[in-house]
C-alpha atoms as a PDB file:
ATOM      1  CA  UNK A   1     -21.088  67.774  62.353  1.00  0.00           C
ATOM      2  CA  UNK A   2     -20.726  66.186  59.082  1.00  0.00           C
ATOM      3  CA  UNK A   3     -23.288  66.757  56.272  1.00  0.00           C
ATOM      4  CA  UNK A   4     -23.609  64.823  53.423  1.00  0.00           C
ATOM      5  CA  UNK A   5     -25.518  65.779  50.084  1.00  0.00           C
ATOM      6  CA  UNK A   6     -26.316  63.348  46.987  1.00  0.00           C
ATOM      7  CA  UNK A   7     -29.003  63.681  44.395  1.00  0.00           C
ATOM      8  CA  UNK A   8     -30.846  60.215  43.195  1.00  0.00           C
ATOM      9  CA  UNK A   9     -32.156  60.066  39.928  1.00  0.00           C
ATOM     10  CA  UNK A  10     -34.477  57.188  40.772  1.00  0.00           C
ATOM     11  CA  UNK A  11     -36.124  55.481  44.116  1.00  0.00           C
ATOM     12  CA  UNK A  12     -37.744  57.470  46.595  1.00  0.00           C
ATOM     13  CA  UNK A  13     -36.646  60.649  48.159  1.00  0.00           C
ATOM     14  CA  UNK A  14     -35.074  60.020  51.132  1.00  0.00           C
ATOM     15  CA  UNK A  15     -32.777  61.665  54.081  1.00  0.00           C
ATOM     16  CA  UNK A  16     -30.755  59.895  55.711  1.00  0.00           C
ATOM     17  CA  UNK A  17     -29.263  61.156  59.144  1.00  0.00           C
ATOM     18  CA  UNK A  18     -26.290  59.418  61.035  1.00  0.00           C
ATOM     19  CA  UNK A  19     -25.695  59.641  64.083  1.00  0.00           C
ATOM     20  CA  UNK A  20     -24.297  58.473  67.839  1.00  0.00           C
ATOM     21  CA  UNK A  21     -27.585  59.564  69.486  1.00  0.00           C
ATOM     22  CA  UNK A  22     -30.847  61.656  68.423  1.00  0.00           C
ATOM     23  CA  UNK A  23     -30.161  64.211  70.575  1.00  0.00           C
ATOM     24  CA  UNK A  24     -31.446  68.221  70.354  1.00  0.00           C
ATOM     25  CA  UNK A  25     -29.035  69.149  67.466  1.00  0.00           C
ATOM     26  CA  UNK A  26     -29.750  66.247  65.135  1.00  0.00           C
ATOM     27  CA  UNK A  27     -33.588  67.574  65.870  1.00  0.00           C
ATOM     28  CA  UNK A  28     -32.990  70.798  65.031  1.00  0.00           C
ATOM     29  CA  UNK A  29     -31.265  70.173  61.907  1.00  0.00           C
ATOM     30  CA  UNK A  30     -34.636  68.039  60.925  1.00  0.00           C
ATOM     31  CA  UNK A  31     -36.733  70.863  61.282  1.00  0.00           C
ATOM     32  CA  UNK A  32     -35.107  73.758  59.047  1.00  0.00           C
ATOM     33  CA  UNK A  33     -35.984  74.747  55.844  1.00  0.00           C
ATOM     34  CA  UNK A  34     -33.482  74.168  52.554  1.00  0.00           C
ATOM     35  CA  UNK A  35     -32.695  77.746  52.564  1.00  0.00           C
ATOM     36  CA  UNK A  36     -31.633  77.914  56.255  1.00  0.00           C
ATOM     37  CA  UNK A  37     -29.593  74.921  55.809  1.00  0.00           C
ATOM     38  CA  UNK A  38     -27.416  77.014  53.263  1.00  0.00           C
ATOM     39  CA  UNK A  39     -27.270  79.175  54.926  1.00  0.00           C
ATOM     40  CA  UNK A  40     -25.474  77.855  58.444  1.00  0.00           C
ATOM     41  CA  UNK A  41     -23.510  75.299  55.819  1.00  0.00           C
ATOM     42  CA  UNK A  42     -23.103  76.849  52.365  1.00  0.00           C
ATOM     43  CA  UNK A  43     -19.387  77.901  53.706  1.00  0.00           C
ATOM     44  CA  UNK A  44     -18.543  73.968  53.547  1.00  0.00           C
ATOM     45  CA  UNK A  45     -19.871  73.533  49.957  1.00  0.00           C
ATOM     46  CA  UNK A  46     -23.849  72.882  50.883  1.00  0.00           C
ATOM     47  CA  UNK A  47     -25.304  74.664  47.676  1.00  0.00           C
ATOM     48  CA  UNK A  48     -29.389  74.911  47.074  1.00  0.00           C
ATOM     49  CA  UNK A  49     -29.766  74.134  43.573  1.00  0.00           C
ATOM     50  CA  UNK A  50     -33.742  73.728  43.220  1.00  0.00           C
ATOM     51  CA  UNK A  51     -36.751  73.743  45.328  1.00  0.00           C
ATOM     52  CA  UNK A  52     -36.421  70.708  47.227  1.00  0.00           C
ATOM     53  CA  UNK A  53     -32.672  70.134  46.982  1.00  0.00           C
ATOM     54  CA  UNK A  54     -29.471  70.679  47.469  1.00  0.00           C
ATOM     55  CA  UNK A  55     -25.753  69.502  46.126  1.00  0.00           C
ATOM     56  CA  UNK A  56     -22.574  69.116  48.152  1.00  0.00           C
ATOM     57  CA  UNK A  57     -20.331  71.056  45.853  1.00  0.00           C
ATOM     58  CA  UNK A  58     -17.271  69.574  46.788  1.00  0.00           C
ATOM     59  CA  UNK A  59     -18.844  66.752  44.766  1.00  0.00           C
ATOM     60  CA  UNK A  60     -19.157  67.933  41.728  1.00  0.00           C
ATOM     61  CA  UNK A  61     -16.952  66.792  39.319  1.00  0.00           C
ATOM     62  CA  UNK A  62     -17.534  68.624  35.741  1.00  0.00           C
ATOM     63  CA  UNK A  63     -19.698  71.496  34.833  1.00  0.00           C
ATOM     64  CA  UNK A  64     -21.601  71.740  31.170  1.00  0.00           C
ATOM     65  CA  UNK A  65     -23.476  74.749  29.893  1.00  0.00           C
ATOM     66  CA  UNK A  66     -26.993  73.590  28.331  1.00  0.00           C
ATOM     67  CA  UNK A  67     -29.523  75.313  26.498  1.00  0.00           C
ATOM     68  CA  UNK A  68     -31.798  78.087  28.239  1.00  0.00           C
ATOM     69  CA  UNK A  69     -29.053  78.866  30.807  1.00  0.00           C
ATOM     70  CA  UNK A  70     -29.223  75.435  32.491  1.00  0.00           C
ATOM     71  CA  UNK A  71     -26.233  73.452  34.166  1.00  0.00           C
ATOM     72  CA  UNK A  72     -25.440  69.764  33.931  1.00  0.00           C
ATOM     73  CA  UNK A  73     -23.544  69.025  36.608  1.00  0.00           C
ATOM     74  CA  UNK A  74     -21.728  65.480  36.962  1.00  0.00           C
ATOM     75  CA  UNK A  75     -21.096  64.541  40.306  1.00  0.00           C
ATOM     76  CA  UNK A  76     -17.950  61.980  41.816  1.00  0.00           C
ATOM     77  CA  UNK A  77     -20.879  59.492  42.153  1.00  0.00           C
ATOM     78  CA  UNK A  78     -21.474  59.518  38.406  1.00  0.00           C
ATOM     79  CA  UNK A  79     -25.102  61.229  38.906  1.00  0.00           C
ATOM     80  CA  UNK A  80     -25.768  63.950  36.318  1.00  0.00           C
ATOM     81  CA  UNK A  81     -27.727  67.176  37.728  1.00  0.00           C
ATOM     82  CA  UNK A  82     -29.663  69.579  35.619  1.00  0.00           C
ATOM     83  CA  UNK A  83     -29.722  72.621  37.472  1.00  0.00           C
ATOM     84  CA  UNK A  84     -32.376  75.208  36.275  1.00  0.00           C
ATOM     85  CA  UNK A  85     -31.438  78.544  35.193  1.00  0.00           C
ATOM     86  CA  UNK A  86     -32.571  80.357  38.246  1.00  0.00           C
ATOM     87  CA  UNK A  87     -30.632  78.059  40.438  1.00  0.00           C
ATOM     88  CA  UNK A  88     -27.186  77.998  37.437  1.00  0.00           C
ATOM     89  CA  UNK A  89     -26.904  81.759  37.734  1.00  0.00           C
ATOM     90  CA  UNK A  90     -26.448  81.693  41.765  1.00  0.00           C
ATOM     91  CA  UNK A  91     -24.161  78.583  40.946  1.00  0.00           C
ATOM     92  CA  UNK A  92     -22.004  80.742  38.605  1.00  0.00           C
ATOM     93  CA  UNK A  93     -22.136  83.845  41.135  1.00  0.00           C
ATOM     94  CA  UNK A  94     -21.111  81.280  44.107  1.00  0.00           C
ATOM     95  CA  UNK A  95     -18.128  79.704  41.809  1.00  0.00           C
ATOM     96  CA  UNK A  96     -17.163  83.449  40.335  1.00  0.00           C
ATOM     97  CA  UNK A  97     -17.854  82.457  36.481  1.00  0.00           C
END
């Protein structure tokens, strides 16, 4: 299975889920919390990087220090991503800075 991560900075949230049929797995994955998603798929680059959301970092394509121990983040899709303190120290423990 294939997932797919993006942060929007405007619209509604959404999730989006592709796939051949609905079938138990595809439910499953509905149903778990964030934090369980990293874990079963933070080894392919699924990173949790605030409450409600979470970064494919495989897609991240420059990292800037910002004031108060924040991260911008630019991702390949052009977004920018302000990651909070709490969530940039984890990021710098998970990339060894």
């Amino acid at each position: 299975m294939k997932i797919t991560v993006e942060h929007v900075c405007q619209g509604e949230n959404e999730v989006i889920l592709r796939c051949r049929e609905l079938d138990e797995e595809m439910l499953g994955v509905l149903s778990l919390p964030l934090a369980e998603l990293e874990d079963r798929w933070g080894d392919l680059g699924l990173f949790r990087c605030g409450k409600s959301w979470a970064v494919n970092l495989h897609e991240i394509r420059k990292l800037k220090s910002c004031p108060a121990g924040k991260i911008e983040a630019l991702l390949s899709t052009g977004e920018k991503l302000l990651i909070s303190r709490h969530y940039a120290l984890m990021l710098r423990e998970r990339l060894g800075m």
